[in-house]
C-alpha atoms as a PDB file:
ATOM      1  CA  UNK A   1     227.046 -15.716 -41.000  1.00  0.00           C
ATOM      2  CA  UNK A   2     229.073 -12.614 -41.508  1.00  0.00           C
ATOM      3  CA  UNK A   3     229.325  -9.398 -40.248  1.00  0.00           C
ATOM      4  CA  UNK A   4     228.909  -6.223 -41.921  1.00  0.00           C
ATOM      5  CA  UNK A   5     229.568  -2.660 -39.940  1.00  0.00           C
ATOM      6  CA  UNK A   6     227.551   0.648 -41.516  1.00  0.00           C
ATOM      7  CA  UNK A   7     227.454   3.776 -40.187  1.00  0.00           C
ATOM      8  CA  UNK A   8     224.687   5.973 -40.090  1.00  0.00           C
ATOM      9  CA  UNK A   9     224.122   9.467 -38.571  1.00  0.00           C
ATOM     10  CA  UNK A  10     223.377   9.296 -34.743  1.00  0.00           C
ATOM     11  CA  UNK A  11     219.698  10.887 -35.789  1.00  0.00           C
ATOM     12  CA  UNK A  12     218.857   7.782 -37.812  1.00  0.00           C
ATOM     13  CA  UNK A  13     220.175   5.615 -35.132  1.00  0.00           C
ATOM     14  CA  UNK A  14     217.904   6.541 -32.571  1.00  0.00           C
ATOM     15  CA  UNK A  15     214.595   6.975 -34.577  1.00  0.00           C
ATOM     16  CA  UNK A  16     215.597   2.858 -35.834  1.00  0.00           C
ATOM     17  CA  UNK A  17     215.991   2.158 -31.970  1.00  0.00           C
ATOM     18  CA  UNK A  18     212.685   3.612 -31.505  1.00  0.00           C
ATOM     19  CA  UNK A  19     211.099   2.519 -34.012  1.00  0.00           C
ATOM     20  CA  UNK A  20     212.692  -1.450 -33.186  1.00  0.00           C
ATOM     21  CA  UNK A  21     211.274  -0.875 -29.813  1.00  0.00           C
ATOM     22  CA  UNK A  22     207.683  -0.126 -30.496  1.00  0.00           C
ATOM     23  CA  UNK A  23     207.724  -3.124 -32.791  1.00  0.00           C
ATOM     24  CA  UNK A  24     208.862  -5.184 -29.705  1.00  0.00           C
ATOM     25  CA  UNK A  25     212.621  -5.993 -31.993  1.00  0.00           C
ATOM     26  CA  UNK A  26     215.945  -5.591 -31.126  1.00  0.00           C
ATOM     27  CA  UNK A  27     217.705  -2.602 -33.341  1.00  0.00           C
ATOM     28  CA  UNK A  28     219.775  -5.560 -34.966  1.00  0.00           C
ATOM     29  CA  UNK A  29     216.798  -7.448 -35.741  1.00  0.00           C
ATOM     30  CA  UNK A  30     214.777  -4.295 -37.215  1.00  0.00           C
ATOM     31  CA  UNK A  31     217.862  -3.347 -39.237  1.00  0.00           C
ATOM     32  CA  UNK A  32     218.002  -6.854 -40.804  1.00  0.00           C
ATOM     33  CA  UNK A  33     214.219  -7.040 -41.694  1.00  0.00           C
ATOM     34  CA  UNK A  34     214.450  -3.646 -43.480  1.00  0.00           C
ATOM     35  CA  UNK A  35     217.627  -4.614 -45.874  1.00  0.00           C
ATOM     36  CA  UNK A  36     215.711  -8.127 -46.396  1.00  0.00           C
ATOM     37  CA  UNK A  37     212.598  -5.913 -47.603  1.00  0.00           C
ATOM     38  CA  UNK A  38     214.337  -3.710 -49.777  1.00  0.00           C
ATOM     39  CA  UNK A  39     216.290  -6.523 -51.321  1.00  0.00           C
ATOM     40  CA  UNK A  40     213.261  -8.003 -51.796  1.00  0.00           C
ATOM     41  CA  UNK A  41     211.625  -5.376 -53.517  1.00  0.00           C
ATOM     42  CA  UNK A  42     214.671  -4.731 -55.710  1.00  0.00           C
ATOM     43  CA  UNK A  43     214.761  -8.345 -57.239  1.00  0.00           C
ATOM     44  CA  UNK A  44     210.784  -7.578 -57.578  1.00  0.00           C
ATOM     45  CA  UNK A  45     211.392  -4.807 -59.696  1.00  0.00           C
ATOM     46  CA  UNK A  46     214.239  -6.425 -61.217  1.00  0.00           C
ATOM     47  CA  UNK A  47     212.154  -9.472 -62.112  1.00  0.00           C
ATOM     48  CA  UNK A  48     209.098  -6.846 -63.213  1.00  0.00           C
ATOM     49  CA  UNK A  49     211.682  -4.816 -65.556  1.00  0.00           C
ATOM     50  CA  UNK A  50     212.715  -7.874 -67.464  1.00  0.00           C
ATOM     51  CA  UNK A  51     209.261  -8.796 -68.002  1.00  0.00           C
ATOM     52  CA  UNK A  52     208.468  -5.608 -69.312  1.00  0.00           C
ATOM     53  CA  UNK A  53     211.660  -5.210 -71.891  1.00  0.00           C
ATOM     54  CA  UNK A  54     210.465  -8.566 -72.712  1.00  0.00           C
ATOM     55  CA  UNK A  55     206.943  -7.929 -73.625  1.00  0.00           C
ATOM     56  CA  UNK A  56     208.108  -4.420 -75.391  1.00  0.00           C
ATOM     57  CA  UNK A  57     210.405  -6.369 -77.157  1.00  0.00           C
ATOM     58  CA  UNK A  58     207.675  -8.487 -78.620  1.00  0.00           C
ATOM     59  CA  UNK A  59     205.623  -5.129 -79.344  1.00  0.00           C
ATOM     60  CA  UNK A  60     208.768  -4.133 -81.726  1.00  0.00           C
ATOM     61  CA  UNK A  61     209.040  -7.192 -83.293  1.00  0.00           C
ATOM     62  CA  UNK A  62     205.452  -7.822 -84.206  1.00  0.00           C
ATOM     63  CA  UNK A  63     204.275  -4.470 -84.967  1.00  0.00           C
ATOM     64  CA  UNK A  64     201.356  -4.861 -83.086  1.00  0.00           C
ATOM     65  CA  UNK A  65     199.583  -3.913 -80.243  1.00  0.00           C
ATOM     66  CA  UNK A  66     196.187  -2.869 -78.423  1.00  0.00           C
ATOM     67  CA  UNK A  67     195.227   0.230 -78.259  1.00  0.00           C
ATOM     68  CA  UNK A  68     194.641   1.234 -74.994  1.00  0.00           C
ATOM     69  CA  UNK A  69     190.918   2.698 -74.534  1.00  0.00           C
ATOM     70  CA  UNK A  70     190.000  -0.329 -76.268  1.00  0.00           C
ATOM     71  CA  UNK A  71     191.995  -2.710 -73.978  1.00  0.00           C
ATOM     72  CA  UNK A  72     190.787  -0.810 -70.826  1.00  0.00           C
ATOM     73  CA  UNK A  73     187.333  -1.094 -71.875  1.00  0.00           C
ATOM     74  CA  UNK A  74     187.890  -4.873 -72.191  1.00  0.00           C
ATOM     75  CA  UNK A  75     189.247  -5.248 -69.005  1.00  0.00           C
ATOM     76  CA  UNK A  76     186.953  -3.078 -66.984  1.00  0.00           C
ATOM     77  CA  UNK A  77     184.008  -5.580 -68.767  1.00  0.00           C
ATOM     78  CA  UNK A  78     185.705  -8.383 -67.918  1.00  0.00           C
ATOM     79  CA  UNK A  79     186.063  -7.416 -64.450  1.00  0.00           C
ATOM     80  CA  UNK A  80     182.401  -6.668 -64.144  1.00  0.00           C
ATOM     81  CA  UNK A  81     181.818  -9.922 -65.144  1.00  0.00           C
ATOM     82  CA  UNK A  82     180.554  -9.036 -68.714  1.00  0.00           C
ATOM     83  CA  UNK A  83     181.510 -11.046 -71.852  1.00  0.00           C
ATOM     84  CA  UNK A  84     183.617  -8.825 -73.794  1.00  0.00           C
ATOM     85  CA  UNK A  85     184.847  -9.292 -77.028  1.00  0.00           C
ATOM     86  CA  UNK A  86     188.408  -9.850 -77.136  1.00  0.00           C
ATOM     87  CA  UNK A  87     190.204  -6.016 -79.298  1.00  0.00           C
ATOM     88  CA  UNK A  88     192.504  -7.238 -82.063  1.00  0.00           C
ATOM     89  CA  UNK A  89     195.579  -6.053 -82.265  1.00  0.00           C
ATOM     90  CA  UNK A  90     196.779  -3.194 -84.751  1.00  0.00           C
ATOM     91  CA  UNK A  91     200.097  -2.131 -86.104  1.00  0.00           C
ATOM     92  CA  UNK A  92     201.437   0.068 -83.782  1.00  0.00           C
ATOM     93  CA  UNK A  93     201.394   3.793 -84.530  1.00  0.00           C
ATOM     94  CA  UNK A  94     205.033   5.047 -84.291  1.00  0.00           C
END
């Protein structure tokens, strides 16, 4: 394990102490959960992103897509527990 030093403003220091203490952690220990969250969430986003460019890619290739009233009617049916006719896709409007 290696060490890393960071320096942060003496206000932001005590509210993490504070904050470590009413969560029963050491400031160390708060510190680390907090950069494990946010790395977290940026490989979550990351991972998210790519899926998106993906999936827009597609869009621009094919032409096609849903329009949306029509998928969010679909979806709200299906999640009522309705059977609901699948929309067809369209070419997209540009």
């Amino acid at each position: 394990m290696s060490t890393t030093t960071i320096r942060i403003e003496d206000e932001l220091k005590a509210r993490v102490a504070a904050a470590a203490e009413r969560e029963g952690k050491t400031p160390h220990a708060f510190i680390v959960e907090a950069i494990a969250r946010q790395v977290e969430q940026a490989e979550l986003d990351d991972a998210f992103h790519r899926v998106a460019d993906a999936r827009w890619a597609k869009v621009l290739a094919s032409g096609k897509t849903v329009p949306w009233d029509k998928a969010r009617a679909y979806l709200e049916a299906r999640a009522r527990g309705v059977k609901a006719r699948r929309p067809s896709a369209r070419k997209l409007d540009r």
